[in-house]
C-alpha atoms as a PDB file:
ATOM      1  CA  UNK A   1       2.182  -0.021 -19.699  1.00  0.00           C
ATOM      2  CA  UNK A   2       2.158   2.368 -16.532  1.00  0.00           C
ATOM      3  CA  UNK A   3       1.914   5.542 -18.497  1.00  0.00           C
ATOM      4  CA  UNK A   4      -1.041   3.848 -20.644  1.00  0.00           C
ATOM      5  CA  UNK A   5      -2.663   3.497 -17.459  1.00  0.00           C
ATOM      6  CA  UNK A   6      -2.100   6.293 -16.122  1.00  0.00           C
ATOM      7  CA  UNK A   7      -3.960   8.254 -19.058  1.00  0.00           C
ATOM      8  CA  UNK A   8      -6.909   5.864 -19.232  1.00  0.00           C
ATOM      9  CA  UNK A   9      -7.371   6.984 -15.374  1.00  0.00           C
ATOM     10  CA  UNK A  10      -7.085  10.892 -16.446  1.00  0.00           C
ATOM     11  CA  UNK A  11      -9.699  10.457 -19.277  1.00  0.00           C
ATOM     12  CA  UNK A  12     -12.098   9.121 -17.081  1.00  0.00           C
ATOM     13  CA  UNK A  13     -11.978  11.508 -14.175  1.00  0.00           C
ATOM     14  CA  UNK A  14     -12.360  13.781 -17.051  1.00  0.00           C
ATOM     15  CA  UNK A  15     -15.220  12.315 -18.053  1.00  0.00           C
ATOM     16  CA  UNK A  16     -16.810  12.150 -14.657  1.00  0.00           C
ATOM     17  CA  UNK A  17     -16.724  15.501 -13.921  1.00  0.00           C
ATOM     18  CA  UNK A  18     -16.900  18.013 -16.846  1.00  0.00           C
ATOM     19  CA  UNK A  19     -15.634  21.231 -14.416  1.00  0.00           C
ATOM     20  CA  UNK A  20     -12.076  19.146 -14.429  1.00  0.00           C
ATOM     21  CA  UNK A  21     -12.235  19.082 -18.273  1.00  0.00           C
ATOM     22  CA  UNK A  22     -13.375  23.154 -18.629  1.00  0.00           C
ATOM     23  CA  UNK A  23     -10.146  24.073 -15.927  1.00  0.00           C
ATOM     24  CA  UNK A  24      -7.949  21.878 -17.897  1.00  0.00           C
ATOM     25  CA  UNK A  25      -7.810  24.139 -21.201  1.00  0.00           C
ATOM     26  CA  UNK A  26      -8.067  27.816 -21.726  1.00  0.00           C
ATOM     27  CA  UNK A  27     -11.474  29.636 -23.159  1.00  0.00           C
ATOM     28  CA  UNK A  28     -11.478  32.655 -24.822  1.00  0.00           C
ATOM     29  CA  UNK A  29     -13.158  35.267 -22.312  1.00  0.00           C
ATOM     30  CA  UNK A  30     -16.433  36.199 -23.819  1.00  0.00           C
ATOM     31  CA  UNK A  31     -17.091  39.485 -25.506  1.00  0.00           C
ATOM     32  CA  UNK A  32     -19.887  41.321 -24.134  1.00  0.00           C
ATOM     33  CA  UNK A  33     -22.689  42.488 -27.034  1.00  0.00           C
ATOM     34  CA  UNK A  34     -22.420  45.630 -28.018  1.00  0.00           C
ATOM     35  CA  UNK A  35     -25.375  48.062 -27.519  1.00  0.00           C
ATOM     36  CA  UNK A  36     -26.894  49.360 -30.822  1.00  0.00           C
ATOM     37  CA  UNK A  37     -26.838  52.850 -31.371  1.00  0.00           C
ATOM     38  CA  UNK A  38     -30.426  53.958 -31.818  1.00  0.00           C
ATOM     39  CA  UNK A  39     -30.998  54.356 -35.934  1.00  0.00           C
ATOM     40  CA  UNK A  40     -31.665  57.667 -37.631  1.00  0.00           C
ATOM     41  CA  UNK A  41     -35.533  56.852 -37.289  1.00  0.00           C
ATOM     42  CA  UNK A  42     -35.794  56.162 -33.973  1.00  0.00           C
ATOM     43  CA  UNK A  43     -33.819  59.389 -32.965  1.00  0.00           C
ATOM     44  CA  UNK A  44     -36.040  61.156 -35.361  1.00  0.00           C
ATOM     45  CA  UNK A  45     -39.190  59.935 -33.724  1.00  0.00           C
ATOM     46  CA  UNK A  46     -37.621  60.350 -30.453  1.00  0.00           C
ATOM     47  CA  UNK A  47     -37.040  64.005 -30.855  1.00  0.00           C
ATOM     48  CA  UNK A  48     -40.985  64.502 -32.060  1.00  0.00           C
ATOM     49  CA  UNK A  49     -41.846  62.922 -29.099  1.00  0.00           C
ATOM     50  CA  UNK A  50     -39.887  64.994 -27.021  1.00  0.00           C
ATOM     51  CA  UNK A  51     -41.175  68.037 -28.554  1.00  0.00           C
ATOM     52  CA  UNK A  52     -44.097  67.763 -28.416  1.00  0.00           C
ATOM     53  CA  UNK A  53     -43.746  66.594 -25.195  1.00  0.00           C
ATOM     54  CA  UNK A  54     -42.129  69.909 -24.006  1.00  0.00           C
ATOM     55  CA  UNK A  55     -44.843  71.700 -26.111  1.00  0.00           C
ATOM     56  CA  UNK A  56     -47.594  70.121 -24.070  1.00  0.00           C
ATOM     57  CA  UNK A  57     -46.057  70.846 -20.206  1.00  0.00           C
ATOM     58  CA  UNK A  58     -45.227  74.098 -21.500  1.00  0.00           C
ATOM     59  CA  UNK A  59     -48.721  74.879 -22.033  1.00  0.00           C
ATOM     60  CA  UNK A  60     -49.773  73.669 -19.267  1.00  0.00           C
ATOM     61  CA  UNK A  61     -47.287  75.212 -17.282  1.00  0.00           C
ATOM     62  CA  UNK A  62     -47.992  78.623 -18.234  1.00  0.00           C
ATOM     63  CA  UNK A  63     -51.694  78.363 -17.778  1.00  0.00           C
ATOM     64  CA  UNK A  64     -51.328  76.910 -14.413  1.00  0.00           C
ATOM     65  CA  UNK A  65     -48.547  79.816 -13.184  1.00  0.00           C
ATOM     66  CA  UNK A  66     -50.718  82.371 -14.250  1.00  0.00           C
ATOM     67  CA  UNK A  67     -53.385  80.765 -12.183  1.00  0.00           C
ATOM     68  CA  UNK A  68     -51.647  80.680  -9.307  1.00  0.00           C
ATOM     69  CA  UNK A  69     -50.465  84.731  -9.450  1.00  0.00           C
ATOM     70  CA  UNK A  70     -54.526  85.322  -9.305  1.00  0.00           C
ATOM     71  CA  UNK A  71     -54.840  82.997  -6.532  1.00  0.00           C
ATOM     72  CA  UNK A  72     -51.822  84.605  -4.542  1.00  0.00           C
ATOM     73  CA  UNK A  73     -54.387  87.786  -4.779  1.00  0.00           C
ATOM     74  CA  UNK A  74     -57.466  85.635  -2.913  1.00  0.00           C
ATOM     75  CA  UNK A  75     -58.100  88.103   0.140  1.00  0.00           C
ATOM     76  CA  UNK A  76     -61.671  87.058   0.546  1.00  0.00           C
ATOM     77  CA  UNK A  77     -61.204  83.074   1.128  1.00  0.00           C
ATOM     78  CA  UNK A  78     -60.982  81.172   4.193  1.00  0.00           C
ATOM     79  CA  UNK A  79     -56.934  80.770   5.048  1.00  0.00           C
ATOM     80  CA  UNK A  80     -57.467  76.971   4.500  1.00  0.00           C
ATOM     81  CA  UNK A  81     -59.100  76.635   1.391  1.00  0.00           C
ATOM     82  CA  UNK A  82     -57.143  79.511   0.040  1.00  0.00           C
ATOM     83  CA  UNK A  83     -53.457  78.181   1.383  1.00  0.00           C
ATOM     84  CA  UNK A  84     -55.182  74.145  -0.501  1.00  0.00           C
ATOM     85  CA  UNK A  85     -55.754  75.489  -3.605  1.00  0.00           C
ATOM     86  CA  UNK A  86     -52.412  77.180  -3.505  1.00  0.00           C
ATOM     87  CA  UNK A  87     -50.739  74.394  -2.402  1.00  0.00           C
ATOM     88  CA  UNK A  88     -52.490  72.115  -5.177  1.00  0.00           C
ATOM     89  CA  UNK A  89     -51.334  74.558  -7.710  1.00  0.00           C
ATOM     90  CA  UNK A  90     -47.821  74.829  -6.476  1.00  0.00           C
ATOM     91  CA  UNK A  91     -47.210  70.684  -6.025  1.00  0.00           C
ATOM     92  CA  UNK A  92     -48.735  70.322  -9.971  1.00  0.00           C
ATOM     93  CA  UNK A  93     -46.615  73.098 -11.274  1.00  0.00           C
ATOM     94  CA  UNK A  94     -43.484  71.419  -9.539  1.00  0.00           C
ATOM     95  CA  UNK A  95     -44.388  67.990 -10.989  1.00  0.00           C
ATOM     96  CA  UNK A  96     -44.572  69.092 -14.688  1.00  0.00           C
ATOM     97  CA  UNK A  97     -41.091  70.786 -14.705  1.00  0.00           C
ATOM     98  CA  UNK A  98     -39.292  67.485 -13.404  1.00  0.00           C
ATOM     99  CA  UNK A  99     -41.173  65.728 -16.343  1.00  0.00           C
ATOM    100  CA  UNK A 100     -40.098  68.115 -18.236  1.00  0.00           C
ATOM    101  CA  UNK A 101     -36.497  67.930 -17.222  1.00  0.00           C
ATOM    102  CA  UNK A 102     -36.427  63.882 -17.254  1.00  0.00           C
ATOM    103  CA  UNK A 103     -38.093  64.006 -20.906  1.00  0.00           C
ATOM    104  CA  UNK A 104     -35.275  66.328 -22.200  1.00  0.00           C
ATOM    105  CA  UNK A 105     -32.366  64.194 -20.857  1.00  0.00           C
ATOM    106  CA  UNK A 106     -34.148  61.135 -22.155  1.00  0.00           C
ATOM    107  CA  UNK A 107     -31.288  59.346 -24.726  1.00  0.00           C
ATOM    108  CA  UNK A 108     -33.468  56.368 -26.210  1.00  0.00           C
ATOM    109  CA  UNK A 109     -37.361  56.272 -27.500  1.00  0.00           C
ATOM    110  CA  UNK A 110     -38.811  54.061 -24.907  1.00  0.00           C
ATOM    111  CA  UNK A 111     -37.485  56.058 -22.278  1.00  0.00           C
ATOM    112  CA  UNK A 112     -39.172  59.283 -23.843  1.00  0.00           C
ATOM    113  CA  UNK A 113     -42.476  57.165 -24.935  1.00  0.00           C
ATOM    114  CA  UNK A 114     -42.801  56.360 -20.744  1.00  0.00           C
ATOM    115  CA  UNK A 115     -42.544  60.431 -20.652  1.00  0.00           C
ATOM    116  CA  UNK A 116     -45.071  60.985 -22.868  1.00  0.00           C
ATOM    117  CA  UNK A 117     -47.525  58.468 -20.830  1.00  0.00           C
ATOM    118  CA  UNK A 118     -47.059  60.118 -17.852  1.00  0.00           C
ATOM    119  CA  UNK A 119     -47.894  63.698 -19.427  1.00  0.00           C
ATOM    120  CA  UNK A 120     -50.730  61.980 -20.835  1.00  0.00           C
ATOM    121  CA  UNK A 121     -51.673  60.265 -17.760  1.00  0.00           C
ATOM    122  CA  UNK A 122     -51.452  63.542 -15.558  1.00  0.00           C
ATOM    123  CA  UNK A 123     -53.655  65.298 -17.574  1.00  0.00           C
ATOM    124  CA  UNK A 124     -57.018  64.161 -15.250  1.00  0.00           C
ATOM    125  CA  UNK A 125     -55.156  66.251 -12.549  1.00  0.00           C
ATOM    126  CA  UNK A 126     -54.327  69.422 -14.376  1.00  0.00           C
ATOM    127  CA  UNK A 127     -57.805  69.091 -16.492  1.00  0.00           C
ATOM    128  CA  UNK A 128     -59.345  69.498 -12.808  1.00  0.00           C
ATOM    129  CA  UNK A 129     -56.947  71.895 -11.110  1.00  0.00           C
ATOM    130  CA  UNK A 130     -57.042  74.263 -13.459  1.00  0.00           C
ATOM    131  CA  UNK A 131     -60.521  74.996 -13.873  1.00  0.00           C
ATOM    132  CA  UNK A 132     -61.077  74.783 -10.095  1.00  0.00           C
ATOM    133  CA  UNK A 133     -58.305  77.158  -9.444  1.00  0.00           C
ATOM    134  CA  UNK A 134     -60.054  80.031 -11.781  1.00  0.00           C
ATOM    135  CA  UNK A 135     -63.170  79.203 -10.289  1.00  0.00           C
ATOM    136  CA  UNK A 136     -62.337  79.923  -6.677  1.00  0.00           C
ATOM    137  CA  UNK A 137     -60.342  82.661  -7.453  1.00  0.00           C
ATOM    138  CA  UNK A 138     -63.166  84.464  -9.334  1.00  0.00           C
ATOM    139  CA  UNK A 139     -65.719  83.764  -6.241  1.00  0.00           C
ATOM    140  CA  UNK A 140     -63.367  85.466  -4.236  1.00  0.00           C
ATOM    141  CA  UNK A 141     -63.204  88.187  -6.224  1.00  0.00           C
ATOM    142  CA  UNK A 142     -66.907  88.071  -6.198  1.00  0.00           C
ATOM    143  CA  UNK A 143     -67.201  88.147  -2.972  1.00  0.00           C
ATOM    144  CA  UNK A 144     -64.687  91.381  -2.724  1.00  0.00           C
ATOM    145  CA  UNK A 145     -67.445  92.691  -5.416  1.00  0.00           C
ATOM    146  CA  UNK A 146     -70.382  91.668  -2.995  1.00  0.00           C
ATOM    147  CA  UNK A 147     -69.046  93.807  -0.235  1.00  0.00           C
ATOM    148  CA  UNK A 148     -68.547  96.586  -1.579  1.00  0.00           C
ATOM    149  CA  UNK A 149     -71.501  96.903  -3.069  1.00  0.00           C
ATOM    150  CA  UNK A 150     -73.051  95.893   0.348  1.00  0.00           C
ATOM    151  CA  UNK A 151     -71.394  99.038   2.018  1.00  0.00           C
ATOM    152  CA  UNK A 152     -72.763 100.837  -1.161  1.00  0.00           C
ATOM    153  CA  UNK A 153     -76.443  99.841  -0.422  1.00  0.00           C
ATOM    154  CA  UNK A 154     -75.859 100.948   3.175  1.00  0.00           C
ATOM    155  CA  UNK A 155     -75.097 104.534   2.194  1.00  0.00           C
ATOM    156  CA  UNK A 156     -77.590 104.614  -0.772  1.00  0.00           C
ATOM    157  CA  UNK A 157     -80.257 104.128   1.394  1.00  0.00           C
ATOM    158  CA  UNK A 158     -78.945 106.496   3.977  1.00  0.00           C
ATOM    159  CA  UNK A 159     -79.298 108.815   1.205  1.00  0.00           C
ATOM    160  CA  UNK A 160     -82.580 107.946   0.022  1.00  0.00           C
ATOM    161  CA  UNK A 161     -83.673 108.352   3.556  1.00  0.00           C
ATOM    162  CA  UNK A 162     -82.710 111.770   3.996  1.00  0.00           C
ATOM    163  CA  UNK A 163     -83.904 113.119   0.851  1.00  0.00           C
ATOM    164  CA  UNK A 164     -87.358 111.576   2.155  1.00  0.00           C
ATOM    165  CA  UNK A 165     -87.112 113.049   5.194  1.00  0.00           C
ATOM    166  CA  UNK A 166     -86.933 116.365   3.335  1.00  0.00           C
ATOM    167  CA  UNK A 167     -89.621 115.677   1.476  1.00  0.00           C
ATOM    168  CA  UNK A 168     -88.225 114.517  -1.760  1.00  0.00           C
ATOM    169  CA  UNK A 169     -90.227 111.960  -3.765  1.00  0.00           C
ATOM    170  CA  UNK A 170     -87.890 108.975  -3.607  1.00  0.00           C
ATOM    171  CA  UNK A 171     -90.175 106.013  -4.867  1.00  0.00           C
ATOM    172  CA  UNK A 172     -88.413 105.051  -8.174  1.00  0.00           C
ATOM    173  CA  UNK A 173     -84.845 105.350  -5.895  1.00  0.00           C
ATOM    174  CA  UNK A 174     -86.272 102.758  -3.218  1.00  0.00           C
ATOM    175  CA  UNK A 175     -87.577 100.661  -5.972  1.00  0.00           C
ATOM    176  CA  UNK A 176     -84.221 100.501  -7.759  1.00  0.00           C
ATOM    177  CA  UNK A 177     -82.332  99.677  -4.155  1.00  0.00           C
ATOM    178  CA  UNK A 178     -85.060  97.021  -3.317  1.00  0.00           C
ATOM    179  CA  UNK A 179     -84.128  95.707  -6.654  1.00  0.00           C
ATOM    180  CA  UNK A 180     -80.439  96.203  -5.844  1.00  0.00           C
ATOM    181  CA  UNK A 181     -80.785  94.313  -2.758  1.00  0.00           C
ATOM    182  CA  UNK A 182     -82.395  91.538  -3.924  1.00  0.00           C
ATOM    183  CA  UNK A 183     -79.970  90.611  -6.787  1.00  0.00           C
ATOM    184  CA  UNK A 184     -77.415  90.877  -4.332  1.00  0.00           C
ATOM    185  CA  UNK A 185     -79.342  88.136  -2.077  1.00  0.00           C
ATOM    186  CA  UNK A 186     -79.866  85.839  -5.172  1.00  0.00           C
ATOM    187  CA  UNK A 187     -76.167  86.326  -6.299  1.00  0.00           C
ATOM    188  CA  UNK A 188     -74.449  85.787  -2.858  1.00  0.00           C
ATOM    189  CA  UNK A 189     -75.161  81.950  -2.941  1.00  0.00           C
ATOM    190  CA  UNK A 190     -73.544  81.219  -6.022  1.00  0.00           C
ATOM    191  CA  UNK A 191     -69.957  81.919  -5.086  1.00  0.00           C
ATOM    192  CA  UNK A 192     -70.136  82.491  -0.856  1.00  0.00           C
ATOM    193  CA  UNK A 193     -68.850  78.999   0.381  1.00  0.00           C
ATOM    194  CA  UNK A 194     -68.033  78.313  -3.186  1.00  0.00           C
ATOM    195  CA  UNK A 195     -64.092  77.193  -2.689  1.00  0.00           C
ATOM    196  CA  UNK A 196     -65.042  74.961   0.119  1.00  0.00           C
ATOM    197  CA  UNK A 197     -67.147  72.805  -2.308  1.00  0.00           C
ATOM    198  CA  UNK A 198     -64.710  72.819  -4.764  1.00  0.00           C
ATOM    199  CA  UNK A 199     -61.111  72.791  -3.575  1.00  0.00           C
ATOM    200  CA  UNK A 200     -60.684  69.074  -2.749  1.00  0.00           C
ATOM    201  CA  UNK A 201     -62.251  67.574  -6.188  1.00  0.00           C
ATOM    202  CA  UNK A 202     -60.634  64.408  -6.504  1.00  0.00           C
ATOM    203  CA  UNK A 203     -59.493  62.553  -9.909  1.00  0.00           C
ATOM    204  CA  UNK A 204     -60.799  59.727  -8.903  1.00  0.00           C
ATOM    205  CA  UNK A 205     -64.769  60.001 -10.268  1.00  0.00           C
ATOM    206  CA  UNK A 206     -63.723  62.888 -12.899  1.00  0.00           C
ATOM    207  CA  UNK A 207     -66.820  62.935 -14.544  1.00  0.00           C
ATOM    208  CA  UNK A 208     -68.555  63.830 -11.496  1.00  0.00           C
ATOM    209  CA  UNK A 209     -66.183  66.495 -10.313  1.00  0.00           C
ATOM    210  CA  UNK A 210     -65.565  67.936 -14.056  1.00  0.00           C
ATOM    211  CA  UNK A 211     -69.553  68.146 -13.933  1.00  0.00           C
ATOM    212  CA  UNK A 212     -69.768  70.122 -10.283  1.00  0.00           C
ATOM    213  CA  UNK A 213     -67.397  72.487 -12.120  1.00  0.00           C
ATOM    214  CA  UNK A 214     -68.732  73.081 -14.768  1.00  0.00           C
ATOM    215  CA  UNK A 215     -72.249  73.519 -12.483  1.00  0.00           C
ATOM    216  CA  UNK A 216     -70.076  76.335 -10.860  1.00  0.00           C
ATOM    217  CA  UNK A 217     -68.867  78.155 -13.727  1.00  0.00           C
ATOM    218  CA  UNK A 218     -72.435  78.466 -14.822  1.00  0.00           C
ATOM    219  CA  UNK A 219     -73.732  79.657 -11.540  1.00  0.00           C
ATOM    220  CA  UNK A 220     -70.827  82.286 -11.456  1.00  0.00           C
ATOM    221  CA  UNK A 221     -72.287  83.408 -14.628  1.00  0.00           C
ATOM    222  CA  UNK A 222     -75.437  84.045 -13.349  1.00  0.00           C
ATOM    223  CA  UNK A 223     -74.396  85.693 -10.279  1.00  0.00           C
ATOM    224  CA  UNK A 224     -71.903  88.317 -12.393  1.00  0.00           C
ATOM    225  CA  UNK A 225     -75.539  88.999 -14.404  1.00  0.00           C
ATOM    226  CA  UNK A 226     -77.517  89.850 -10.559  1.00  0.00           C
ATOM    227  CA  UNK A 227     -73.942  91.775 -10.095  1.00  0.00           C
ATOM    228  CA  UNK A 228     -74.191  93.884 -12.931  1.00  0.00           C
ATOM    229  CA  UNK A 229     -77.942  94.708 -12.553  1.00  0.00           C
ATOM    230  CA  UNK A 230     -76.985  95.801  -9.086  1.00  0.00           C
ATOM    231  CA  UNK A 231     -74.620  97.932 -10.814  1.00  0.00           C
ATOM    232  CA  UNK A 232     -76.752  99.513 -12.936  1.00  0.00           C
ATOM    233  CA  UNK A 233     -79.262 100.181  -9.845  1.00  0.00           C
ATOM    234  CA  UNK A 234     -76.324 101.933  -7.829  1.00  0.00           C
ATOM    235  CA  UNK A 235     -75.954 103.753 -11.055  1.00  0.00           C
ATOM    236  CA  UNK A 236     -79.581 104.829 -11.657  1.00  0.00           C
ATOM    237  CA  UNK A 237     -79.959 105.566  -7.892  1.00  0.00           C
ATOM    238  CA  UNK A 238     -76.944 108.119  -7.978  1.00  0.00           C
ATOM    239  CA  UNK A 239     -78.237 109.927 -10.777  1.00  0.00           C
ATOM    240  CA  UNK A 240     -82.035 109.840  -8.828  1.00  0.00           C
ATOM    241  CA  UNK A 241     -80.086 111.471  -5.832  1.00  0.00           C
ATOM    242  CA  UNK A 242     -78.057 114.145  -7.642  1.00  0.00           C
ATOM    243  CA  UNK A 243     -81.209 114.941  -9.555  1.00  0.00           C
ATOM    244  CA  UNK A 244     -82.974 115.542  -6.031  1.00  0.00           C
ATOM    245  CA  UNK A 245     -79.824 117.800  -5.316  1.00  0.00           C
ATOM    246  CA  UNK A 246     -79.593 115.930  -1.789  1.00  0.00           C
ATOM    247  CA  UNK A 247     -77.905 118.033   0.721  1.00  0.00           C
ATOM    248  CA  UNK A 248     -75.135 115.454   1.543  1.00  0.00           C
ATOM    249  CA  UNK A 249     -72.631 114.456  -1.021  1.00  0.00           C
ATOM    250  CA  UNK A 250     -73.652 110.765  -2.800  1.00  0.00           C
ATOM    251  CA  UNK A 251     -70.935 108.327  -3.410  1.00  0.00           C
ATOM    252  CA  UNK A 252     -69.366 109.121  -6.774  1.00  0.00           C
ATOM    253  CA  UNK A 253     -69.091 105.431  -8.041  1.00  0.00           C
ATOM    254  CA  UNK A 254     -70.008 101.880  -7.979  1.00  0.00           C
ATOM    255  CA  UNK A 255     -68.051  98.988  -7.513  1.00  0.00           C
ATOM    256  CA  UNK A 256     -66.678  98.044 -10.348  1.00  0.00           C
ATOM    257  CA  UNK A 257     -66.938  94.335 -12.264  1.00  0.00           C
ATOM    258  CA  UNK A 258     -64.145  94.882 -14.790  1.00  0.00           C
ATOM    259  CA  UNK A 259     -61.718  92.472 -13.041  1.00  0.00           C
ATOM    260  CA  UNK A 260     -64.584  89.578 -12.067  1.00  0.00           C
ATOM    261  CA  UNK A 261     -64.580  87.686 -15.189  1.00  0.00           C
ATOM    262  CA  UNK A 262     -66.199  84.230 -15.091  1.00  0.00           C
ATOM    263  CA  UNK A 263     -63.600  81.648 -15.920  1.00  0.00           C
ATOM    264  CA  UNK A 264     -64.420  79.364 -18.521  1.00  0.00           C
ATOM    265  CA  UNK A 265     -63.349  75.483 -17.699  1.00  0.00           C
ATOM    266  CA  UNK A 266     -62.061  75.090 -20.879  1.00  0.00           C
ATOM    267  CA  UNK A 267     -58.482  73.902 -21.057  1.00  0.00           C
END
């Protein structure tokens, strides 16, 4: 009778309080799930992603270093906008090889699909950059271009004011430097105290800012056409003077445009 009772009171403290019943008998520890290997398709599509991935920052990459070696030529910038736009170029170029890097260590698809967003995602910054950054660096190679052909006038006209003095008919000679002078006053505009309008575009309205760029690359065109008609006036007027046979030795050549390409904003 005493050991009956004794198991009636063990069942029901059992069955008050479950935790007694769990410690009472050994469980099989549980076995963790394994993780699935990723399957031959997803590795497949991983690897295109990656690839193309890598394809796409190496593009960009290369476009944007070879930007920046024309902008560590600026000479004719402010030290601030010039040291901005070099800085902007520097911090993008840095941020597109750690994607890189990450996106080629990437092991699983979703890993290498949040890769792929962010190269997509960036592009508003590098679609921006990079057109600004040819941009400024051609006005300051305009603006090299400018003056020179400012120091060119200055002695062209000392020339043409001489061979007056000696009685030399000089009339079509002042009308091509008049002419010479004012294309250089209609061209100046277009790319003096160009970077300073430009350098700190911001993503954040990039229609607007695409649209002041693309208002810059077309004035730059214009100005390289006043450039090269000022050319051809420098030209025309050293011919004039060695026609005249001017006592003094003329300048033997005009600044040349060869290396002041407009940049195009395409990508």
């Amino acid at each position: 009778m005493k050991r009956i009772i004794t198991s009636f009171i063990t069942a029901a403290a059992l069955s008050i309080n479950p935790a007694l019943a769990l410690a009472s008998s050994t469980l099989p520890t549980p076995t963790p799930s394994p993780v699935a290997a990723p399957s031959v398709e997803q590795s497949r599509r991983m690897n295109t992603l990656k690839a193309k991935g890598a394809s796409e920052i190496d593009r960009r990459l290369d476009k944007l270093q070879k930007a920046a070696d024309k902008a560590s030529l600026i000479s004719q910038l402010s030290k601030k906008d010039a040291d901005n736009i070099k800085s902007q170029l520097a911090t993008e170029i840095d941020h597109l090889t750690k994607l890189k890097t990450k996106l080629a260590n990437d092991t699983d698809l979703a890993s290498a699909r949040v890769d792929i967003q962010a190269i997509i995602d960036s592009y508003r910054i590098y679609g921006l950059l990079l057109p600004k950054a040819r941009i400024i660096a051609a006005a300051d190679r305009f603006l090299l271009a400018d003056n020179q052909f400012q120091t060119l006038r200055t002695q062209l006209q000392h020339k043409i004011t001489l061979a007056k003095q000696q009685g030399k008919d000089v009339t079509a000679l002042q009308k091509s430097l008049d002419d010479m002078r004012a294309k250089l006053a209609g061209a100046e505009p277009k790319y003096d105290g160009l970077a300073a309008k430009l350098v700190d575009l911001a993503t954040t309205d990039y229609p607007v800012s695409y649209r002041a760029l693309t208002d810059a690359y077309t004035g730059l065109r214009t100005a390289r056409t006043g450039l090269s008609v000022a050319q051809a006036d420098a030209k025309s007027i050293l011919d004039g003077l060695g026609n005249l046979k001017a006592a003094t030795p003329t300048p033997s050549a005009s600044p040349s445009l060869s290396g002041s390409t407009t940049p195009s904003p395409a990508h």
